[in-house]
N, C-alpha and C. Protein backbone atom coordinates (compact mmCIF):
# COMPACT_ATOMS: atom_id res chain seq x y z
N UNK A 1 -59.55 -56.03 161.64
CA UNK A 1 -58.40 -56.51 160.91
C UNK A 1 -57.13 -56.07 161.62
N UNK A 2 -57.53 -54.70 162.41
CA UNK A 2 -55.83 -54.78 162.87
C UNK A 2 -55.80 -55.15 164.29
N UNK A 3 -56.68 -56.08 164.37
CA UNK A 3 -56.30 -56.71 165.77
C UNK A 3 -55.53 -58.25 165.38
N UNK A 4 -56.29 -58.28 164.51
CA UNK A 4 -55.43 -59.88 163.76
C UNK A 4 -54.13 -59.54 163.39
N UNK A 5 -54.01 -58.52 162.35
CA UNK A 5 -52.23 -58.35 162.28
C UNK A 5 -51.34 -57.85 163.92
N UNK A 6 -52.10 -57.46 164.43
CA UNK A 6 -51.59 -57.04 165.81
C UNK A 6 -51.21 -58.66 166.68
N UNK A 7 -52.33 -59.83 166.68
CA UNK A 7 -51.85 -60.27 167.54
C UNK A 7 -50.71 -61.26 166.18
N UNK A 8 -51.17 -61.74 164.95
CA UNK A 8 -49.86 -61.84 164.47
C UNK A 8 -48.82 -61.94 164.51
N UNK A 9 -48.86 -60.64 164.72
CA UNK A 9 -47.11 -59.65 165.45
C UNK A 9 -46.74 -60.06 166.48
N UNK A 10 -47.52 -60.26 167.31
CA UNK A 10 -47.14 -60.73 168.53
C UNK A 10 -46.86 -62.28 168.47
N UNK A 11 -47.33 -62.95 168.14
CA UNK A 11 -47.30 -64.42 168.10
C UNK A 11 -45.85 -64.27 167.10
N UNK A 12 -45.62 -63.84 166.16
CA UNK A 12 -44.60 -64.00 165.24
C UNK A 12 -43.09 -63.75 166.21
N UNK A 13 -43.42 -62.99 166.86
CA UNK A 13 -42.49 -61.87 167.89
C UNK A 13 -42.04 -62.60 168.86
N UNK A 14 -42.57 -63.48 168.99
CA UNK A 14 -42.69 -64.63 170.16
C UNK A 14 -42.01 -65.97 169.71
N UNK A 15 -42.16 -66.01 168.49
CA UNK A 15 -41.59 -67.61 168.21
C UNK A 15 -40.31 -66.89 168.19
N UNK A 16 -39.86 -65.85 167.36
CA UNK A 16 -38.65 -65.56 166.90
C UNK A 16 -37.59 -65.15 168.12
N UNK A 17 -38.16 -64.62 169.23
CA UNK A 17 -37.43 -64.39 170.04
C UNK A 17 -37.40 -65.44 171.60
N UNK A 18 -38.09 -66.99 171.37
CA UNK A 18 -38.07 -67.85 172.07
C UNK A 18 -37.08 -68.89 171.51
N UNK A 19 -36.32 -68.98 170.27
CA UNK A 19 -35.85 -69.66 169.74
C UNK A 19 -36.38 -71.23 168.89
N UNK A 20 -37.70 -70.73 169.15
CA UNK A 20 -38.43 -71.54 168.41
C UNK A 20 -39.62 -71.53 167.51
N UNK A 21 -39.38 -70.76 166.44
CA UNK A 21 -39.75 -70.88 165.63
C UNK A 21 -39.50 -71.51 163.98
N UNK A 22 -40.34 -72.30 163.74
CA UNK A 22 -41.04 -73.30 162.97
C UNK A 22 -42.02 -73.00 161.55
N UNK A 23 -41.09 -73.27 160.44
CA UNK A 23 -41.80 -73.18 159.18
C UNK A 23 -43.16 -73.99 159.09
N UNK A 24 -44.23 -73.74 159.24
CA UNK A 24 -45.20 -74.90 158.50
C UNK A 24 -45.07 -75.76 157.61
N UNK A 25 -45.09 -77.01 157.58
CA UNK A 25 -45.17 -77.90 156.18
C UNK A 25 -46.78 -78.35 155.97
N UNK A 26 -46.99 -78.76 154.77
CA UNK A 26 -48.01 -79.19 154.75
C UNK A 26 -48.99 -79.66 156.20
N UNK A 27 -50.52 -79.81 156.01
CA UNK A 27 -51.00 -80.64 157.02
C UNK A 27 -50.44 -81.97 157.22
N UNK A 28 -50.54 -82.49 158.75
CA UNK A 28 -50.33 -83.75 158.56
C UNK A 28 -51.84 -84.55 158.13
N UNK A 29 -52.62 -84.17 159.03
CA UNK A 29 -53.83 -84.73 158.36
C UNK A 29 -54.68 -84.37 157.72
N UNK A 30 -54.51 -83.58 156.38
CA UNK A 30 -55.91 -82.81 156.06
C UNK A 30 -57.43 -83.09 156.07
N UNK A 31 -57.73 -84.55 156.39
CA UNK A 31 -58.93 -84.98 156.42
C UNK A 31 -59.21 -84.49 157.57
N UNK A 32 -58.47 -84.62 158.88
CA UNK A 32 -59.12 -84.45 160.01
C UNK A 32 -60.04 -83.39 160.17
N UNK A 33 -61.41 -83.99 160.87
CA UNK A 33 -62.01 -82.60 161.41
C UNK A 33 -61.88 -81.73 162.52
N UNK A 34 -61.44 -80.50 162.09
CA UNK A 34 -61.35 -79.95 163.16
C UNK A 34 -62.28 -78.91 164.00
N UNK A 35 -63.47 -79.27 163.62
CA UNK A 35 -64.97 -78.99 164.68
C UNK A 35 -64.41 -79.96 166.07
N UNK A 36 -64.54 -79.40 166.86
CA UNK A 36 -64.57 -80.32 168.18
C UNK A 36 -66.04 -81.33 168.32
N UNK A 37 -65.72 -82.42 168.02
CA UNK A 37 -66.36 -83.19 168.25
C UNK A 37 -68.27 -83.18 169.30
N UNK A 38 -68.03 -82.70 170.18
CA UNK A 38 -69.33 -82.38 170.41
C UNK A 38 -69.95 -80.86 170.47
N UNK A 39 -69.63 -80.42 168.96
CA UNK A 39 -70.06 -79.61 168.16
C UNK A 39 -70.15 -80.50 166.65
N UNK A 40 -69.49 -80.93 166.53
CA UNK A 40 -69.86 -81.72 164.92
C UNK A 40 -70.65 -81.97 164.56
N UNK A 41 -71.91 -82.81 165.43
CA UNK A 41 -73.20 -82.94 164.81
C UNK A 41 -74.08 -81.62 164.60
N UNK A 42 -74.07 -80.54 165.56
CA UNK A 42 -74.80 -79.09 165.23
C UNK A 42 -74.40 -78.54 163.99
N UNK A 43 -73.11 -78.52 164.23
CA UNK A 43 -72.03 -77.75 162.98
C UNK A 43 -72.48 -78.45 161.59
N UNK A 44 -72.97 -79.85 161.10
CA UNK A 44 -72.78 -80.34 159.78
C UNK A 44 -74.17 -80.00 159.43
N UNK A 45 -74.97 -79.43 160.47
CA UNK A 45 -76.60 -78.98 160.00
C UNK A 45 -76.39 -77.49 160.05
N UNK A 46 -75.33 -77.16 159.92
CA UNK A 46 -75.66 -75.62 159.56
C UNK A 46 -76.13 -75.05 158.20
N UNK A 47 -76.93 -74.75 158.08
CA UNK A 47 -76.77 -74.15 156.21
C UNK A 47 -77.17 -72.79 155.78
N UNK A 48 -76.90 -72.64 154.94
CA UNK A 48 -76.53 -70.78 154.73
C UNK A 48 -77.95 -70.12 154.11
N UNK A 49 -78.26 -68.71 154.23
CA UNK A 49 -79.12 -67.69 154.28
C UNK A 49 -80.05 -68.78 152.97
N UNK A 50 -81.08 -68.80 152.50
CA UNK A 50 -81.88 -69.27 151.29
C UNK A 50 -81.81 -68.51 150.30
N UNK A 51 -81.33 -67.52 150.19
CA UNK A 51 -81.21 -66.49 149.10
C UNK A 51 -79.78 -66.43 148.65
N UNK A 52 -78.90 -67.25 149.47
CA UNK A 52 -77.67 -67.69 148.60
C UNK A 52 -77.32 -68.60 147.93
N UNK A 53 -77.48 -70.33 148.83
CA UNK A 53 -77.43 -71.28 148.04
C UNK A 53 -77.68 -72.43 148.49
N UNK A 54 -78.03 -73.53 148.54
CA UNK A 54 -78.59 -74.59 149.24
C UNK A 54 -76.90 -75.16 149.53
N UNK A 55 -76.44 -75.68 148.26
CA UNK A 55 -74.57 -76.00 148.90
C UNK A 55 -74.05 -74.96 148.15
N UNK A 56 -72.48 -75.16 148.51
CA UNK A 56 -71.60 -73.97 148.43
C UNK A 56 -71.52 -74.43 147.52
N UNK A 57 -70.98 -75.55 147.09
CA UNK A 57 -70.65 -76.64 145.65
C UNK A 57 -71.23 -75.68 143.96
N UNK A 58 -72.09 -75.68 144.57
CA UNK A 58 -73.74 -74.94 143.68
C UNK A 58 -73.69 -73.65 143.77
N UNK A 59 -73.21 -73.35 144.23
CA UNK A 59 -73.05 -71.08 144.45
C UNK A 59 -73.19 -70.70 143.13
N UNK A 60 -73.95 -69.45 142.96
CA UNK A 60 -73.87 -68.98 141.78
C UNK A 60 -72.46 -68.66 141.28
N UNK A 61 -72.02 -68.01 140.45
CA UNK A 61 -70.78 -67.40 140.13
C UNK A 61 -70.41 -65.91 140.89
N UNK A 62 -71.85 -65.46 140.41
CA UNK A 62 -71.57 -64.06 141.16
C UNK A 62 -71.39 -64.25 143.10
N UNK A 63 -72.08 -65.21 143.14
CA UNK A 63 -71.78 -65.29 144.83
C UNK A 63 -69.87 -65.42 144.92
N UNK A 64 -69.61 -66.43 143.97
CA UNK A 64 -68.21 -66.96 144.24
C UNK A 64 -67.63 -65.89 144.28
N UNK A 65 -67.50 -64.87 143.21
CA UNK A 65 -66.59 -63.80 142.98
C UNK A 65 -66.63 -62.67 144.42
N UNK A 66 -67.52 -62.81 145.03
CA UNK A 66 -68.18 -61.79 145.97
C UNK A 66 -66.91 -62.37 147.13
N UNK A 67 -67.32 -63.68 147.60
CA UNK A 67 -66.66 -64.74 147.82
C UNK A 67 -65.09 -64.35 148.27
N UNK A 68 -64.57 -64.67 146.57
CA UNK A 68 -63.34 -64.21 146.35
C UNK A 68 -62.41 -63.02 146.81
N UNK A 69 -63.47 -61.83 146.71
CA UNK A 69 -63.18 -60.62 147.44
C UNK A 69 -62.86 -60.26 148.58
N UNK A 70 -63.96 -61.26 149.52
CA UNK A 70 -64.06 -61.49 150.81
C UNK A 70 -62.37 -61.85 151.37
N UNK A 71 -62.29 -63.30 150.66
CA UNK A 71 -61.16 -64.17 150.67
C UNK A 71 -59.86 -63.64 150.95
N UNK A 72 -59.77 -62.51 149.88
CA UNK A 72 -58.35 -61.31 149.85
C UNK A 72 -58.03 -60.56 150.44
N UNK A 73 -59.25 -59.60 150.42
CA UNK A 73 -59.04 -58.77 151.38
C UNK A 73 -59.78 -58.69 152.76
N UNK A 74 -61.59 -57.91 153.01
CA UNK A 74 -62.05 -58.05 154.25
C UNK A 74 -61.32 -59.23 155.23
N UNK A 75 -61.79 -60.45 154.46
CA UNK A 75 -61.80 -61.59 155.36
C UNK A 75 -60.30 -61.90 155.82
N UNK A 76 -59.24 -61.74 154.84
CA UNK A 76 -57.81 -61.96 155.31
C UNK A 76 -57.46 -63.33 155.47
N UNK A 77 -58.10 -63.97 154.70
CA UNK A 77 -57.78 -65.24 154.75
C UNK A 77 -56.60 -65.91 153.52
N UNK A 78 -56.46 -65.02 152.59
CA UNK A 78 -55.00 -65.26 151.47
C UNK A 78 -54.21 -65.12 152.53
N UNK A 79 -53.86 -64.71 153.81
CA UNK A 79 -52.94 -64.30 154.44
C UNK A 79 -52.03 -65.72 154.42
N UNK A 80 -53.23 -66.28 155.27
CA UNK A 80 -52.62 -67.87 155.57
C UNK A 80 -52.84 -68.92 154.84
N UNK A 81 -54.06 -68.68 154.19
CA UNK A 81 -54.48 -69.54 153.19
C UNK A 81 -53.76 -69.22 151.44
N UNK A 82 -53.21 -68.39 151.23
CA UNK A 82 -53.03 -68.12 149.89
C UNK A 82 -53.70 -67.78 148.72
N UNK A 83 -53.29 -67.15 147.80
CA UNK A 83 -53.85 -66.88 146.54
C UNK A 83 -54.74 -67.94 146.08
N UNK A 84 -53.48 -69.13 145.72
CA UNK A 84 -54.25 -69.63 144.88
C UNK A 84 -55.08 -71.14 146.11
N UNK A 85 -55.16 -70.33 147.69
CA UNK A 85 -56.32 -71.31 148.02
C UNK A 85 -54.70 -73.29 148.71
N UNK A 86 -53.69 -72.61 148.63
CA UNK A 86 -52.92 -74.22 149.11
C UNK A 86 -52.68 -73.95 149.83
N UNK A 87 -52.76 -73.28 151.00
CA UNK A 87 -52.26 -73.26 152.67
C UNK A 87 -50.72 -72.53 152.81
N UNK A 88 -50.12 -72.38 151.25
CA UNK A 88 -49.12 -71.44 151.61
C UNK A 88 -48.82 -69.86 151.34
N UNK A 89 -50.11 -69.08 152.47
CA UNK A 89 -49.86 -67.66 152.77
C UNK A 89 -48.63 -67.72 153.53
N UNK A 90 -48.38 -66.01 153.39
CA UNK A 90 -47.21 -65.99 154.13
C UNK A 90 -46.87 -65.95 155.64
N UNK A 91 -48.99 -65.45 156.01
CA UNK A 91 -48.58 -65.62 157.69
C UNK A 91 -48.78 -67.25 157.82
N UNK A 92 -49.22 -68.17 157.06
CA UNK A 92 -49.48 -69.38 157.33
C UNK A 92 -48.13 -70.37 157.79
N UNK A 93 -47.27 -69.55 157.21
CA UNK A 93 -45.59 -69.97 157.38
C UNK A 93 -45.36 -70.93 158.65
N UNK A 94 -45.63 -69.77 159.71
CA UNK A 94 -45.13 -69.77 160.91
C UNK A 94 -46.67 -70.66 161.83
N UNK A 95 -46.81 -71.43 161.19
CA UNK A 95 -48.68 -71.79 161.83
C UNK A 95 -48.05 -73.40 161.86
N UNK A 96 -48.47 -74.00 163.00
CA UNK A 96 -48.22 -75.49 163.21
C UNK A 96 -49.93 -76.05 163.62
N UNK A 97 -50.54 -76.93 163.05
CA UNK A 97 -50.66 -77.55 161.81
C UNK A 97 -50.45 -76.16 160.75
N UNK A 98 -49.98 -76.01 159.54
CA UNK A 98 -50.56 -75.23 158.65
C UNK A 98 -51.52 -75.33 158.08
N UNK A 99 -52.17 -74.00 157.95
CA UNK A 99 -53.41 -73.87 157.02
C UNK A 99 -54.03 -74.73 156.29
N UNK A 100 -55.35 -74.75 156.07
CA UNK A 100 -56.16 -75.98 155.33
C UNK A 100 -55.69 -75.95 153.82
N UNK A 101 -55.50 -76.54 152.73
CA UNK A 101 -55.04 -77.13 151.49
C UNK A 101 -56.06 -76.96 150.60
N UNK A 102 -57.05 -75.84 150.18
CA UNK A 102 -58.45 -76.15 149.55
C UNK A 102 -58.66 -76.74 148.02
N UNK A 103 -57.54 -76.57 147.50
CA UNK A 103 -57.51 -77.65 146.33
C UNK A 103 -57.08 -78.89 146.33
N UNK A 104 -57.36 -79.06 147.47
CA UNK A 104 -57.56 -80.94 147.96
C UNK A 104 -59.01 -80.98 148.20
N UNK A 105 -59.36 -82.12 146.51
CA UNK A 105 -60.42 -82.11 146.99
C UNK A 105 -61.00 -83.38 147.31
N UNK A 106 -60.24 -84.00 148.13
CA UNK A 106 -60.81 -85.00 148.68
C UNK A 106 -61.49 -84.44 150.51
N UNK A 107 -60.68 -82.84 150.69
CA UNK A 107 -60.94 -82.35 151.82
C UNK A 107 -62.56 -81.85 151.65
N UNK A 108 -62.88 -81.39 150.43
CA UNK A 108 -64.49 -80.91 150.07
C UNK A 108 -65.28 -81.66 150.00
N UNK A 109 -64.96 -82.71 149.88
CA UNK A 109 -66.00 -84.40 149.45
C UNK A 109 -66.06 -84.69 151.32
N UNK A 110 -65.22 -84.95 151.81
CA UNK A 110 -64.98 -85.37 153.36
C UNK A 110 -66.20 -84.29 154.24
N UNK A 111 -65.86 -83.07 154.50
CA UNK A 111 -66.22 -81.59 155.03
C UNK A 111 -67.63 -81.34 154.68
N UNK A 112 -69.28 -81.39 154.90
CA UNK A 112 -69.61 -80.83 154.84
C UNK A 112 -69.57 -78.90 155.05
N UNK A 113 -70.75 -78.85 154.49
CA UNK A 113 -70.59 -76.82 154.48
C UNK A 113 -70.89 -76.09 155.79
N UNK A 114 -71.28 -76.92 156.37
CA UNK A 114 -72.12 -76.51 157.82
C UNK A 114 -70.56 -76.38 158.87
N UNK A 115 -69.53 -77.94 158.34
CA UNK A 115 -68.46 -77.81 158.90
C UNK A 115 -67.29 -76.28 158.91
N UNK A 116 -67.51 -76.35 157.75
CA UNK A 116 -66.50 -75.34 157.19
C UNK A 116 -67.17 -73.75 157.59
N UNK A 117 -68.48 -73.89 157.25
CA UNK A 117 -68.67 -72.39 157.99
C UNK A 117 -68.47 -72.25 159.90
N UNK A 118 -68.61 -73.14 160.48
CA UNK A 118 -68.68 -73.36 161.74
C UNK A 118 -67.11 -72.89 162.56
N UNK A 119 -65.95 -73.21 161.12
CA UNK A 119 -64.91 -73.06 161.48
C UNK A 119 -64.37 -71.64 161.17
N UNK A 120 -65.16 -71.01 159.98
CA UNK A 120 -64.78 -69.39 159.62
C UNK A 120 -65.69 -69.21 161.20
N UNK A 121 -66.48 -69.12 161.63
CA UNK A 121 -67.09 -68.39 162.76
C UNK A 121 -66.66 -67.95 163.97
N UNK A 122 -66.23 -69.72 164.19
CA UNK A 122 -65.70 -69.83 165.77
C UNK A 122 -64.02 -69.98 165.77
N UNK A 123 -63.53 -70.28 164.92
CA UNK A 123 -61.79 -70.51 164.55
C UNK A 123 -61.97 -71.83 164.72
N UNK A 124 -60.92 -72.56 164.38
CA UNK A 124 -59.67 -73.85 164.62
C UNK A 124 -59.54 -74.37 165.79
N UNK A 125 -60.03 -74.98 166.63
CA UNK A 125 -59.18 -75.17 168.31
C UNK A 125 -57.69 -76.03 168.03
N UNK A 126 -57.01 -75.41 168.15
CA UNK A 126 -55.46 -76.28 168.04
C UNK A 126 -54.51 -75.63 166.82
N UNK A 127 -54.92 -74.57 166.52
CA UNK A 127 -54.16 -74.03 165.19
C UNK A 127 -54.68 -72.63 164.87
N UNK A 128 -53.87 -72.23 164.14
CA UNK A 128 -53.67 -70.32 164.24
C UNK A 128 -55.49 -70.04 163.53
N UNK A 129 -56.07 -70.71 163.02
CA UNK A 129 -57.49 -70.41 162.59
C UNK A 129 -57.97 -70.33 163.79
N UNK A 130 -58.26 -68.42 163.43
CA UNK A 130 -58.75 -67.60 164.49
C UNK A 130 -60.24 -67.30 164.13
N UNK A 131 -61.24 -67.18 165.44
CA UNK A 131 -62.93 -66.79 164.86
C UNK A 131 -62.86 -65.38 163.75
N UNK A 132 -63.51 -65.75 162.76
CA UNK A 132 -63.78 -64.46 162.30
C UNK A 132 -65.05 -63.31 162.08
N UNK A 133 -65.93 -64.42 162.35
CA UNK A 133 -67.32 -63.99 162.98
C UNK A 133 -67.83 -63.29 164.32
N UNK A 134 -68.38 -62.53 164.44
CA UNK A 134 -68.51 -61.23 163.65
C UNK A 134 -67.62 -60.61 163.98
N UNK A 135 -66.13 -60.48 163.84
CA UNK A 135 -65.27 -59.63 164.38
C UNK A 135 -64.22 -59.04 163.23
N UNK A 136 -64.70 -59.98 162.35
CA UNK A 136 -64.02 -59.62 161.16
C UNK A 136 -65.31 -59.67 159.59
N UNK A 137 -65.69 -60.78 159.54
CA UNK A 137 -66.84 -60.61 158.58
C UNK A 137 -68.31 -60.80 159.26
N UNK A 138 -69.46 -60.63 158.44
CA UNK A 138 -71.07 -61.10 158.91
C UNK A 138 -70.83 -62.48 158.44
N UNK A 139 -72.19 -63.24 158.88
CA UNK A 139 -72.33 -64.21 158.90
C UNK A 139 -72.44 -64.83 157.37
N UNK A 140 -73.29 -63.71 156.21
CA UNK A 140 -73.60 -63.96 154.94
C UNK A 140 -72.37 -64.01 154.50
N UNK A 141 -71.14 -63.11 154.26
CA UNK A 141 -70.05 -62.95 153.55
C UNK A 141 -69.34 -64.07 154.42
N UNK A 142 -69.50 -64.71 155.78
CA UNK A 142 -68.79 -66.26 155.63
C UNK A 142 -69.32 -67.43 154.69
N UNK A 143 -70.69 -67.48 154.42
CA UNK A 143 -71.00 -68.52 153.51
C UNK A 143 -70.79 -68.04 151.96
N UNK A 144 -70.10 -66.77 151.56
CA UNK A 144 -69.73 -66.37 150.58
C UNK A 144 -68.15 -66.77 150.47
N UNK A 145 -67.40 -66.71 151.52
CA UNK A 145 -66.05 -67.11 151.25
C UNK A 145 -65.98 -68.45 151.28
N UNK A 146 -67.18 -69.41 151.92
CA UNK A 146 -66.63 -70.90 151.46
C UNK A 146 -66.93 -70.89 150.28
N UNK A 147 -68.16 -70.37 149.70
CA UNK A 147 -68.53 -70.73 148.48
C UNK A 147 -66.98 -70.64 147.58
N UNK A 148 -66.47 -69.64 147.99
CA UNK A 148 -65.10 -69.57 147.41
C UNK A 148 -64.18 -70.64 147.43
N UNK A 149 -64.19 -70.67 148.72
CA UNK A 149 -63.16 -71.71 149.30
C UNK A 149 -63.30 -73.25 148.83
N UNK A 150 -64.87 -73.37 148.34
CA UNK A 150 -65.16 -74.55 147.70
C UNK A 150 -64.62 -74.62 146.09
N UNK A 151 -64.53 -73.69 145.27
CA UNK A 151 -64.41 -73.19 144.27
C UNK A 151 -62.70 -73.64 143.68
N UNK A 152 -61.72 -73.99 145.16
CA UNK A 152 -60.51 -74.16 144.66
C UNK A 152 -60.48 -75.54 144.19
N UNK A 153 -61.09 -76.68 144.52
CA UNK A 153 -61.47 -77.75 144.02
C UNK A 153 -62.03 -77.59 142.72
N UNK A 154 -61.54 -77.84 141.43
CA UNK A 154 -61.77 -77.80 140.37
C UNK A 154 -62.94 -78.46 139.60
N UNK A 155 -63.09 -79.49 140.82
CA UNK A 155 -64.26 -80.63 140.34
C UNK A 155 -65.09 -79.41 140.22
N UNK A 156 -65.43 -78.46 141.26
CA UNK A 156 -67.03 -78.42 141.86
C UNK A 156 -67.07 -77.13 140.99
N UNK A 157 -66.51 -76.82 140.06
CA UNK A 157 -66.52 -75.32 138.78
C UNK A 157 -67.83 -76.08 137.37
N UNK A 158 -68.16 -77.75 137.89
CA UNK A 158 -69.07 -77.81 136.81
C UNK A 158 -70.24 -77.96 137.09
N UNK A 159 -71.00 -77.48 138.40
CA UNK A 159 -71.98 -76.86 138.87
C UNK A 159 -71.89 -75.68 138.90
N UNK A 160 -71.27 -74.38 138.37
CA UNK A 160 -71.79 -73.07 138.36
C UNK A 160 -71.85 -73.19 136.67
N UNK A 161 -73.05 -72.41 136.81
CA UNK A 161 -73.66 -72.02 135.19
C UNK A 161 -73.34 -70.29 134.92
């Protein structure tokens, strides 16, 4: 974790003293995928440990909350992603595309889970989503923070029992 706020700092340190630095606005495309293309087909067959959940959609509750934890703190993903999960953390500010939008849920219907974990692993190519596998979380507590991350979509709260 403090290599991420470290390079942060540096990247932040850098826009501000190049004269160009840039608020994030929304995505322009939130549908787009951003798996690189010949990874996309490996990436949408990924699926998580059997003792967690077949989809994230479906996570137990207690996984979500685990999830959630991950989300805040270990994982550091409220940073850029936010509380409540809309792409406006505060390091997400300074991020061109900004951060993914997870209560868009036309982005969860689009995205398989295989996608979305592929992208906690390896990062973003083209945007401040940095790998966080294994350098920041294991592989289980990434399919615990999508389960989360799926969770901001309101639809998918009437599959947990």
């Amino acid at each position: 974790m403090k290599r991420f706020f470290a390079l942060l700092s540096i990247l932040t340190a850098f826009a501000f003293f190049s004269g160009d630095l840039a608020f994030a606005g929304p995505e322009k495309d939130p549908l787009k995928a951003r798996v690189p293309a010949k990874e996309r087909g490996k990436a949408k067959k990924l699926k998580p440990p059997a003792n967690l959940y077949k989809k994230a959609k479906k996570a137990s509750a207690e996984i979500v909350a685990e999830g959630k934890k991950l989300f805040e703190g270990k994982g550091t993903c409220v940073n850029c992603h936010g509380k409540s999960g809309d792409g406006k953390g505060e390091a997400g500010k300074v991020l061109t595309p900004g951060p993914r939008d997870f209560t868009f849920c036309k982005f969860h219907k689009k995205r398989k889970d295989g996608e979305l974990f592929w992208i906690i692993k390896n990062g973003s190519p083209g945007t401040g989503m940095v790998a966080m596998i294994p350098a920041t979380i294991t592989e289980e507590e990434g399919w615990k923070t999508l389960a989360y991350e799926r969770s901001f979509c309101k639809k998918y709260d009437k599959y947990r029992k």
